[in-house]
Protein backbone atom coordinates (compact mmCIF):
# COMPACT_ATOMS: atom_id res chain seq x y z
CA UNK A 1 -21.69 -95.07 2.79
CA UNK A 2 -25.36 -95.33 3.22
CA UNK A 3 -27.66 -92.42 1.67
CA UNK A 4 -28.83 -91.11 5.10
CA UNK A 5 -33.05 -89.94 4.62
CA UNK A 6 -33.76 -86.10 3.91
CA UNK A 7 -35.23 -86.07 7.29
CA UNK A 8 -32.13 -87.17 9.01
CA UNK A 9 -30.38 -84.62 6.92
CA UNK A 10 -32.16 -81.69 7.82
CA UNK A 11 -32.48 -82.63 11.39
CA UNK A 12 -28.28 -82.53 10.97
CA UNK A 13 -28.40 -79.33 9.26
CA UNK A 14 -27.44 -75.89 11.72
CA UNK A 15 -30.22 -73.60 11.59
CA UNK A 16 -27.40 -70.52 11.89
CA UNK A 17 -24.82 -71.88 9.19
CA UNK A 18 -27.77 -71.98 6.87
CA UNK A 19 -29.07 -68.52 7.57
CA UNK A 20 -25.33 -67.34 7.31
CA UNK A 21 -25.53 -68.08 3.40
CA UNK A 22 -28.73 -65.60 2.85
CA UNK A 23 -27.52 -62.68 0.62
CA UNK A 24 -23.85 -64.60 -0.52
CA UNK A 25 -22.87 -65.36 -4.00
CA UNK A 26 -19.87 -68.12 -4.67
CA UNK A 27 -17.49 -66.38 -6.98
CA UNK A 28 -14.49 -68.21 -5.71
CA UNK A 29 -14.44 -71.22 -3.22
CA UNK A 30 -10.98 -70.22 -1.60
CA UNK A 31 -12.41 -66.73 -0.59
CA UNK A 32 -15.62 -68.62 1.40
CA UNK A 33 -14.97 -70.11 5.05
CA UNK A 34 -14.59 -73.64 5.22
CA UNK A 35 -17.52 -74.09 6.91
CA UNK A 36 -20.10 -72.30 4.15
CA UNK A 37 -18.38 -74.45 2.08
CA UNK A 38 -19.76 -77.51 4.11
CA UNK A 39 -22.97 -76.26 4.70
CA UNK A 40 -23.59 -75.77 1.09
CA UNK A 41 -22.54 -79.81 0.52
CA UNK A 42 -24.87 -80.69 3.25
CA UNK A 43 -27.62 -78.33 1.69
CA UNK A 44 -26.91 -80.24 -2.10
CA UNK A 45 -26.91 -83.61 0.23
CA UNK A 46 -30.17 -82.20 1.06
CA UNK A 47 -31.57 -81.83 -1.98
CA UNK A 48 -30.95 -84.70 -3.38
CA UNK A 49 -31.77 -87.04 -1.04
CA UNK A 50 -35.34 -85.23 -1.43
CA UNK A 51 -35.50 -85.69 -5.24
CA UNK A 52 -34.77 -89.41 -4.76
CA UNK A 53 -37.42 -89.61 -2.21
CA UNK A 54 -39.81 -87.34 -4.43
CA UNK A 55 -40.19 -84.55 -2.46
CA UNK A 56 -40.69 -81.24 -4.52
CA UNK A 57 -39.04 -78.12 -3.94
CA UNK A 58 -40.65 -75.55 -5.99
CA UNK A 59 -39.34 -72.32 -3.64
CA UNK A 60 -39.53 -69.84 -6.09
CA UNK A 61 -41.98 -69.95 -8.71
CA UNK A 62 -42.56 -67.30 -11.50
CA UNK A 63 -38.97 -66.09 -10.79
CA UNK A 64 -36.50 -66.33 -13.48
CA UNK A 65 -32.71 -67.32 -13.01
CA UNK A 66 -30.52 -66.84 -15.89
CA UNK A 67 -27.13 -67.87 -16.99
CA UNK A 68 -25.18 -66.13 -19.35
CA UNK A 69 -22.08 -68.72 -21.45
CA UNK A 70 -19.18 -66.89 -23.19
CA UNK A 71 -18.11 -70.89 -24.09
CA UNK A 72 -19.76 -73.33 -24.94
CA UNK A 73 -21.43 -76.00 -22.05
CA UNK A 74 -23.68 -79.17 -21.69
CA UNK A 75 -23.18 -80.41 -18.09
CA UNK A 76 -23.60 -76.81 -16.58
CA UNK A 77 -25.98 -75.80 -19.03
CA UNK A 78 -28.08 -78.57 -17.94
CA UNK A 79 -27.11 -78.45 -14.02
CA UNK A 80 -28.52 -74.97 -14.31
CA UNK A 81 -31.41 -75.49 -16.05
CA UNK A 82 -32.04 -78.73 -13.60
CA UNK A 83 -31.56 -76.80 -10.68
CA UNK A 84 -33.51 -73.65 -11.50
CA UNK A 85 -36.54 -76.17 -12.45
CA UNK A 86 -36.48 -77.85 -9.07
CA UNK A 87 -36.88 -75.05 -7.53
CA UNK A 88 -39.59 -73.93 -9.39
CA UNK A 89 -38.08 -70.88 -11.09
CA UNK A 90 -37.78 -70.00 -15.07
CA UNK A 91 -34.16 -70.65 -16.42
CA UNK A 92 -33.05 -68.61 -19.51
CA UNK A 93 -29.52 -69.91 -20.87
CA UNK A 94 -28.28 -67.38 -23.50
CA UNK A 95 -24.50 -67.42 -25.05
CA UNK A 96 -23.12 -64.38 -24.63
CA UNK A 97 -22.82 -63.56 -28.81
CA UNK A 98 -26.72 -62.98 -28.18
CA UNK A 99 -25.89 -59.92 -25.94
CA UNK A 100 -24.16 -56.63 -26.26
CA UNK A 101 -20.81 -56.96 -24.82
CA UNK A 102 -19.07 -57.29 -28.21
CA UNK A 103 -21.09 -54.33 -29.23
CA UNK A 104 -19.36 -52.39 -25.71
CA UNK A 105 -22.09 -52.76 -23.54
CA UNK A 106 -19.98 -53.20 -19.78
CA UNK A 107 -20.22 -55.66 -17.54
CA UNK A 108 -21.69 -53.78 -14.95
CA UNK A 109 -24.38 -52.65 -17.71
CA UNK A 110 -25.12 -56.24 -18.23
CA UNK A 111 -25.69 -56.84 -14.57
CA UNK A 112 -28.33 -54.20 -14.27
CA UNK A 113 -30.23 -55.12 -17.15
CA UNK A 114 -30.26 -58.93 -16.31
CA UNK A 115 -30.36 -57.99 -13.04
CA UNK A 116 -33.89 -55.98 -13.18
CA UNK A 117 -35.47 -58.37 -13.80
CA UNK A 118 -33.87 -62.01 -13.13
CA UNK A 119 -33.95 -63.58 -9.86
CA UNK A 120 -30.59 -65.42 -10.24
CA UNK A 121 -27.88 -64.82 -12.45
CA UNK A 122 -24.80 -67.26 -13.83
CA UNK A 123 -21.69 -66.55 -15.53
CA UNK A 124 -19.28 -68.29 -17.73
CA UNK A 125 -16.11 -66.92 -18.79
CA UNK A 126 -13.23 -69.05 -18.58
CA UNK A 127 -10.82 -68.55 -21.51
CA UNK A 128 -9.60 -65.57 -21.41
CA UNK A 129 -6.74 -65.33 -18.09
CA UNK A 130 -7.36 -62.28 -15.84
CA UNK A 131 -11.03 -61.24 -17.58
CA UNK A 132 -13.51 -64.36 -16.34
CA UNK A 133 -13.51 -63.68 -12.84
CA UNK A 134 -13.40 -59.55 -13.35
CA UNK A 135 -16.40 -59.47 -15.23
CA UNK A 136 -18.20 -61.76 -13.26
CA UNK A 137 -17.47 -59.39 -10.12
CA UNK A 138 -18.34 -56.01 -12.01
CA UNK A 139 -21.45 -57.81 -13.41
CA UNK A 140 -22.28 -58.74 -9.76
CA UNK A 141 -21.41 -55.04 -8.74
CA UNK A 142 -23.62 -53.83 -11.69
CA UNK A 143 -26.66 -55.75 -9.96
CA UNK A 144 -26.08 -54.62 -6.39
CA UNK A 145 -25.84 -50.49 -7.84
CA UNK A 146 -29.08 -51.42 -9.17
CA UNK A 147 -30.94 -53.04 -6.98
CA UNK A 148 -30.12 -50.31 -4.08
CA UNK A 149 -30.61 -47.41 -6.22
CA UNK A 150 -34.04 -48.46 -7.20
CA UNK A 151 -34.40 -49.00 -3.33
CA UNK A 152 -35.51 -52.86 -4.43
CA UNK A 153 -35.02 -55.58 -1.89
CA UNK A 154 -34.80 -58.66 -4.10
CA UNK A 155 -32.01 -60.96 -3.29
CA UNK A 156 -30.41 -61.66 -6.95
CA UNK A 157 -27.33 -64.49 -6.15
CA UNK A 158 -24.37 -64.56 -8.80
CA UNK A 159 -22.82 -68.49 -9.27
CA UNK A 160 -19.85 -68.36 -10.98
CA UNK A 161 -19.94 -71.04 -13.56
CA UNK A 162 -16.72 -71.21 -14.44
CA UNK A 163 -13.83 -68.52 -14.75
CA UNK A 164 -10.59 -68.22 -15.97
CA UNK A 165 -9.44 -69.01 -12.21
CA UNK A 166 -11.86 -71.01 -10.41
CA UNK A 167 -14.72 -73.71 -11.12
CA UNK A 168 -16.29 -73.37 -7.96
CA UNK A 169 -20.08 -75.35 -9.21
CA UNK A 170 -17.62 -78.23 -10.74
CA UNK A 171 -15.15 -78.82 -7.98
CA UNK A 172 -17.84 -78.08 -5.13
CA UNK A 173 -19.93 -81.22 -6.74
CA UNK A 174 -16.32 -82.87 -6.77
CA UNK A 175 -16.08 -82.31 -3.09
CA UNK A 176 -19.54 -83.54 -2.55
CA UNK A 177 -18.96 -86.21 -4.61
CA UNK A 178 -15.57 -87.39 -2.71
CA UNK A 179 -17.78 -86.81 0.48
CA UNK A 180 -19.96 -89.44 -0.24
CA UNK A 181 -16.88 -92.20 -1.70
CA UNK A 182 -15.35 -91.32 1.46
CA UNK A 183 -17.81 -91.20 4.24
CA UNK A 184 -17.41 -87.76 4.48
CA UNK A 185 -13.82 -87.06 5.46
CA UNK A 186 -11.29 -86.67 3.05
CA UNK A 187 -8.21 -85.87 5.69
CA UNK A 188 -5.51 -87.74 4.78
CA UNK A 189 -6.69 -89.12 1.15
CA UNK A 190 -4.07 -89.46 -1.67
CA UNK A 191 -5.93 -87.27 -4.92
CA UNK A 192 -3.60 -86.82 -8.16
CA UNK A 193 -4.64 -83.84 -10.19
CA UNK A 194 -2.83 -84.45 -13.65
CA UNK A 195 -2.56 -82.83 -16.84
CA UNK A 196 -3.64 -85.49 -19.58
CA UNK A 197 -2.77 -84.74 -23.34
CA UNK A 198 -5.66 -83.58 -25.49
CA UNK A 199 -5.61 -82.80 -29.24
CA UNK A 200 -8.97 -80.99 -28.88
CA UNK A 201 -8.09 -77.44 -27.60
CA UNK A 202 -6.09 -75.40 -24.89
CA UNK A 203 -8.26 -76.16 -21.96
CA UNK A 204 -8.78 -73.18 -19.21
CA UNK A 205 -6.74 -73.85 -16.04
CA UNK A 206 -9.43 -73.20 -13.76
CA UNK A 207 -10.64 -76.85 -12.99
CA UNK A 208 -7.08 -77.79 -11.82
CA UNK A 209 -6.98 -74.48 -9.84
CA UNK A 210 -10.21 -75.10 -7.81
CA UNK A 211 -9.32 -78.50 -7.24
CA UNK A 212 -5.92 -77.89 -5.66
CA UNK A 213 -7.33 -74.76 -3.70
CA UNK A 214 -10.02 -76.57 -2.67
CA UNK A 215 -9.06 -80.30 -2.06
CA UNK A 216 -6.01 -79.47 0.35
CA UNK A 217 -9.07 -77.16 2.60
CA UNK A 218 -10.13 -80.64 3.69
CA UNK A 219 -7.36 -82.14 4.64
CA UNK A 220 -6.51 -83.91 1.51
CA UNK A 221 -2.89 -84.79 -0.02
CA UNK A 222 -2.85 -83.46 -3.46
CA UNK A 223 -0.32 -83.97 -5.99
CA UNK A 224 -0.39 -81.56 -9.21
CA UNK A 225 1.45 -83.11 -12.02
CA UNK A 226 1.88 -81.63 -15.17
CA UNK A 227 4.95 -81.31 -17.87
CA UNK A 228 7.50 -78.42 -18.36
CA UNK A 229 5.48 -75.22 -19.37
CA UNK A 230 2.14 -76.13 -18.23
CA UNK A 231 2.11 -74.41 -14.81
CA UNK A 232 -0.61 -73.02 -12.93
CA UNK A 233 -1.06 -69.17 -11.86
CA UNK A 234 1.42 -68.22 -9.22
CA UNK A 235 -1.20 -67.11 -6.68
CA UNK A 236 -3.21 -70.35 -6.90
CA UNK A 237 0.08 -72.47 -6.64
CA UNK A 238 0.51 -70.24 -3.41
CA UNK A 239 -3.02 -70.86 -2.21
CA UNK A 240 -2.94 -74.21 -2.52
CA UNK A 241 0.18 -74.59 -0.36
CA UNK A 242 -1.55 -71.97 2.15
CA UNK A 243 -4.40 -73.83 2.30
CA UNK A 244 -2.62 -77.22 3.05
CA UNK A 245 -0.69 -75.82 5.54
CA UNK A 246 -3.29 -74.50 7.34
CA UNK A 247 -5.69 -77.52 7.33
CA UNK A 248 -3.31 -80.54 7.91
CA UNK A 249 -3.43 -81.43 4.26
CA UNK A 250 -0.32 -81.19 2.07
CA UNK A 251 0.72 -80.08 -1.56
CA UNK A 252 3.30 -81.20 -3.57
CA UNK A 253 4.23 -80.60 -7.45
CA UNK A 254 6.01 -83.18 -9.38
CA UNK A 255 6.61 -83.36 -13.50
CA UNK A 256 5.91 -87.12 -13.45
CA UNK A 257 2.29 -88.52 -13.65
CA UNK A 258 3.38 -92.05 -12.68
CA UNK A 259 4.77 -90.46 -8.85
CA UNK A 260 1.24 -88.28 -8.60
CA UNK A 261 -0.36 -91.98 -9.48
CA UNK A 262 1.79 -93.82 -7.06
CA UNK A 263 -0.75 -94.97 -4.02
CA UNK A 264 -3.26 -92.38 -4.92
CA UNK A 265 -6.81 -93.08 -4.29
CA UNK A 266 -8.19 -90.74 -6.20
CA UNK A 267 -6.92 -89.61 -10.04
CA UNK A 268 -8.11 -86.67 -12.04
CA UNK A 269 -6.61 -86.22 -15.19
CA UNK A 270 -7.32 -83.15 -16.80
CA UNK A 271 -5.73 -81.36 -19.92
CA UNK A 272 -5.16 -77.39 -19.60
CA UNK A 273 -3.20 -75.01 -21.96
CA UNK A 274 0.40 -74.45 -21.77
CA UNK A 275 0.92 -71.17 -19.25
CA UNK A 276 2.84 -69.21 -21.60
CA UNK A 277 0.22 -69.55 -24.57
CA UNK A 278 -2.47 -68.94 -22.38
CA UNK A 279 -0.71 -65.48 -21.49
CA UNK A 280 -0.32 -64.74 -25.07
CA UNK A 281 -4.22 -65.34 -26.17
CA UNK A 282 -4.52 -62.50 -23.45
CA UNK A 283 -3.74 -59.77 -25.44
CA UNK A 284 -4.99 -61.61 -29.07
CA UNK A 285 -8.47 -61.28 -27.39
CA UNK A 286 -7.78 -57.66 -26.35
CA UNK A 287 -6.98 -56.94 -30.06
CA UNK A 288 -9.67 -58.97 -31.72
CA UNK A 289 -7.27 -60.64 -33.55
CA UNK A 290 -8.62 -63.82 -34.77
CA UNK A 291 -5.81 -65.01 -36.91
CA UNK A 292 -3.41 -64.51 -34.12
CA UNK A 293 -5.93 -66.76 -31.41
CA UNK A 294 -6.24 -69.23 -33.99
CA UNK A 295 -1.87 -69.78 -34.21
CA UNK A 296 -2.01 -69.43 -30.36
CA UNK A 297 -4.63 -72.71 -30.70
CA UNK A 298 -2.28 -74.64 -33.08
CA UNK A 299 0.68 -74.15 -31.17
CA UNK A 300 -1.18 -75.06 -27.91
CA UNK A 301 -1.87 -78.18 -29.71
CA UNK A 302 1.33 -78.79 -31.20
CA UNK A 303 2.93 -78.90 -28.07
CA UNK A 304 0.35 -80.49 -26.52
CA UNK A 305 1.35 -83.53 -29.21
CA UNK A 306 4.65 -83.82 -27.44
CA UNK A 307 3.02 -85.20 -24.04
CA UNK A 308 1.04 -88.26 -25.81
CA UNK A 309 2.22 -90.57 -23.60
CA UNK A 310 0.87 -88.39 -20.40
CA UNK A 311 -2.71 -90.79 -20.60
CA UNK A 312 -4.55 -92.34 -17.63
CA UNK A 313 -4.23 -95.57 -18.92
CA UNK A 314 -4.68 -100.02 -17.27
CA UNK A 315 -1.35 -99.50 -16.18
CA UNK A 316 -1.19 -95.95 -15.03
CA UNK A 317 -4.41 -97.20 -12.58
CA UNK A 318 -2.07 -100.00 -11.47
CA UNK A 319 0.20 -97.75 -9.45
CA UNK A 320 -2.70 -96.71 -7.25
CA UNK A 321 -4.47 -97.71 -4.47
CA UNK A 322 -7.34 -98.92 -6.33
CA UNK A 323 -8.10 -95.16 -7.23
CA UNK A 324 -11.43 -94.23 -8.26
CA UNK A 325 -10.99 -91.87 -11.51
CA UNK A 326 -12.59 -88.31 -11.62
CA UNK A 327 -13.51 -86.29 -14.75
CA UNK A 328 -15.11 -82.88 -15.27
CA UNK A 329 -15.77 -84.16 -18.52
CA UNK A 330 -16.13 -84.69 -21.34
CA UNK A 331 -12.88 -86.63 -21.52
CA UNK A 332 -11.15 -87.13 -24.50
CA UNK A 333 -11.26 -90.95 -24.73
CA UNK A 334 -7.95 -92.34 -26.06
CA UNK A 335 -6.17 -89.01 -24.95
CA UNK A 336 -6.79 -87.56 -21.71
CA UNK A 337 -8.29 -91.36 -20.18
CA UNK A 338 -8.25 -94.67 -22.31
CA UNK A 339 -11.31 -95.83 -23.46
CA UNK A 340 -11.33 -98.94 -20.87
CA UNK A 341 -10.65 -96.62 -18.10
CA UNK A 342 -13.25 -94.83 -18.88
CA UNK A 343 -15.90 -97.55 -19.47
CA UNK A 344 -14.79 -98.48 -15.55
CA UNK A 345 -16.15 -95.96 -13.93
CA UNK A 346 -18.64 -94.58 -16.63
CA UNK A 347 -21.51 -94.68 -14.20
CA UNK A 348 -19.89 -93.20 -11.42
CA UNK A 349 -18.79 -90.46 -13.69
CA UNK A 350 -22.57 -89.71 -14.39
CA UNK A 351 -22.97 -89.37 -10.35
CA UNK A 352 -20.28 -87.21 -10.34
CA UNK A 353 -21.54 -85.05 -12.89
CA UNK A 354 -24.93 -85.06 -11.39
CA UNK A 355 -24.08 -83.79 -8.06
CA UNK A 356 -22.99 -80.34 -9.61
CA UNK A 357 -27.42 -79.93 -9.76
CA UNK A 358 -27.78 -80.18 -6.26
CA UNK A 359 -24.68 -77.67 -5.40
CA UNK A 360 -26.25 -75.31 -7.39
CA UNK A 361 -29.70 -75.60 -5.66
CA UNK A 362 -27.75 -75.65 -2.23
CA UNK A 363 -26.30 -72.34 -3.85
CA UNK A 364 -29.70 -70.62 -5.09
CA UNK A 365 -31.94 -72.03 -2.06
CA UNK A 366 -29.15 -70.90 0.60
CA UNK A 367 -28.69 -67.22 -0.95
CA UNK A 368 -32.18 -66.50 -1.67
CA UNK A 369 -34.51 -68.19 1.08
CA UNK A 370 -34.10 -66.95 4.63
CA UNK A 371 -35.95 -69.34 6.22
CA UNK A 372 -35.13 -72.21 4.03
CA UNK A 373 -34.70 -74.80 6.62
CA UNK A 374 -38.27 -73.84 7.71
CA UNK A 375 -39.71 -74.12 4.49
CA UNK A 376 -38.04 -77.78 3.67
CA UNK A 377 -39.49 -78.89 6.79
CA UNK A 378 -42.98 -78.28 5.33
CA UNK A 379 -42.37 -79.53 2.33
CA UNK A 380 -41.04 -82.68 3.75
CA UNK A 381 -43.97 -83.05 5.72
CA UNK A 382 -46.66 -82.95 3.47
């Protein structure tokens, strides 16, 4: 598909699904309409079709967005940093050891004092099942208490950057991405999400749970494939399905990654944590108990060891329909995706990667800016 012109874009914009995104945060894509969801891929479309043609967007300068990382990050580290820049604002990236939360400090306590005095603030805090998304909320809940008590009127937007249940900045820039391969309508496409083997660590489920919660929104056939004891959370398996039935999609589990392959035309193979492990690191975090996170680790690995042969591999690809190959990355090469595989479609990974930039300045820009559309026009015609 042709990259239409930033002008052409905006023009296509609407002026009142734009101004509907003033004051949201994106803490979970299933609990957003479909069509904020859209609006916020046209918005990144947006925004980078002005970058390639040059055109700043420095919106908010002298504000400062942080983004707070209870694991480590380089892709979203760097999308936020990227984004926050291009919009002229500050970013601060701390790791969360820096702060007081170990030392009891709550997460609506971190809120407010982040909150006071940032102009944006991301989270990630993905490994632990059932705490990510919480604290995310009460941290968002923490800035809101503050900011109407001290009757201030700032708008301070909350991206979740990943949680222990949803990616919504990585699968969003998937969508956007899958936009663009496919013209812009993915009804009907054939996507595989697969577990891949990895002798790294227990993954978090949440990029496999945004991607089948999402994906199906759209119209899409998804397959999930993964082997005994690596299931996703109940309630996502039911959203998914909810979400397929309701859009003309469809959803369908299997335990074989050669039937998700068959005559799909898209593959993302993914490594998680087996479910039952991930339940039991739970309550090892709850109790601080490092020796016991560290056997949870080895086992998840161990068993992990038993699914080699779960790879994306020359001749996995050859039971597609010439599928193009998506990774949140990075992938373990010779694991999760062969090494030529990977080579394949190295650059289009890069594009893939890079669109997660622009969905978080569709994010920022579309939360904070109530006359945004307004304010691109001028800067387009300058």
């Amino acid at each position: 598909m042709a990259a239409k012109r930033a002008a052409d874009l905006l023009d296509d914009l609407r002026e009142e699904r734009v101004a509907a995104l003033h004051g949201s945060s994106l803490l979970r894509t299933r609990d957003a309409p479909r069509e904020t969801l859209e609006t916020i891929c046209e918005l990144a479309e947006l925004f980078l079709a002005l970058d390639r043609e040059r055109v700043r967007t420095p919106l908010f300068r002298e504000q400062l967005f942080w983004a707070l990382f209870f694991d480590s990050s380089t892709r979203t580290k760097s999308s936020w940093c990227g984004a926050a820049s291009r919009l002229g604002a500050h970013p601060v990236v701390v790791d969360a050891a820096t702060t007081q939360v170990s030392h009891g400090e709550t997460a609506e306590e971190t809120g407010a004092m982040l909150g006071m005095n940032a102009h944006a603030l991301g989270i990630r805090h993905d490994l632990i099942l059932g705490e990510g998304q919480e604290f995310i909320r009460r941290a968002k809940a923490g800035i809101d208490d503050y900011l109407e008590r001290s009757l201030d009127d700032r708008v301070v937007p909350m991206v979740n950057l990943q949680c222990d249940d949803d990616h919504p900045t990585q699968t969003m820039a998937d969508l956007c991405w899958l936009r663009e391969l496919f013209g812009g309508d993915l009804a009907g496409r054939r996507i595989a999400v697969s577990w891949a083997y990895s002798p790294t660590y227990a993954k978090p489920l949440s990029v496999p749970q945004g991607l089948i919660t999402l994906l199906p929104r759209f119209g899409a056939r998804v397959r999930l494939a993964h082997p005994e004891g690596y299931s996703l959370l109940p309630e996502t398996l039911a959203a998914a399905d909810a979400a397929a039935r309701e859009s003309g999609g469809s959803f369908e589990v299997t335990g074989s990654m050669d039937e998700a392959f068959a005559d799909a035309e898209v593959v993302y193979p993914k490594s998680w944590g087996p479910y039952d492990l991930m339940l039991e690191r739970v309550a090892a975090n709850r109790a601080a108990d490092r020796e016991a996170l560290a056997a949870i680790e080895r086992r998840a690995l161990e068993r992990n060891a038993g699914h080699r042969d779960w790879i994306c591999d020359e001749r996995r690809m050859g039971l597609t329909r010439g599928a193009h190959y998506l990774h949140c990355l990075p992938a373990d090469i010779g694991a999760e995706v062969s090494a030529g595989v990977h080579e394949t479609f190295r650059y289009a990974l890069a594009g893939q990667a890079n669109r997660k930039v622009y969905v978080i300045m569709a994010l920022l820009a579309g939360a904070k800016e109530p006359e945004l559309l307004e304010r691109l026009r001028r800067r387009l015609s300058r």
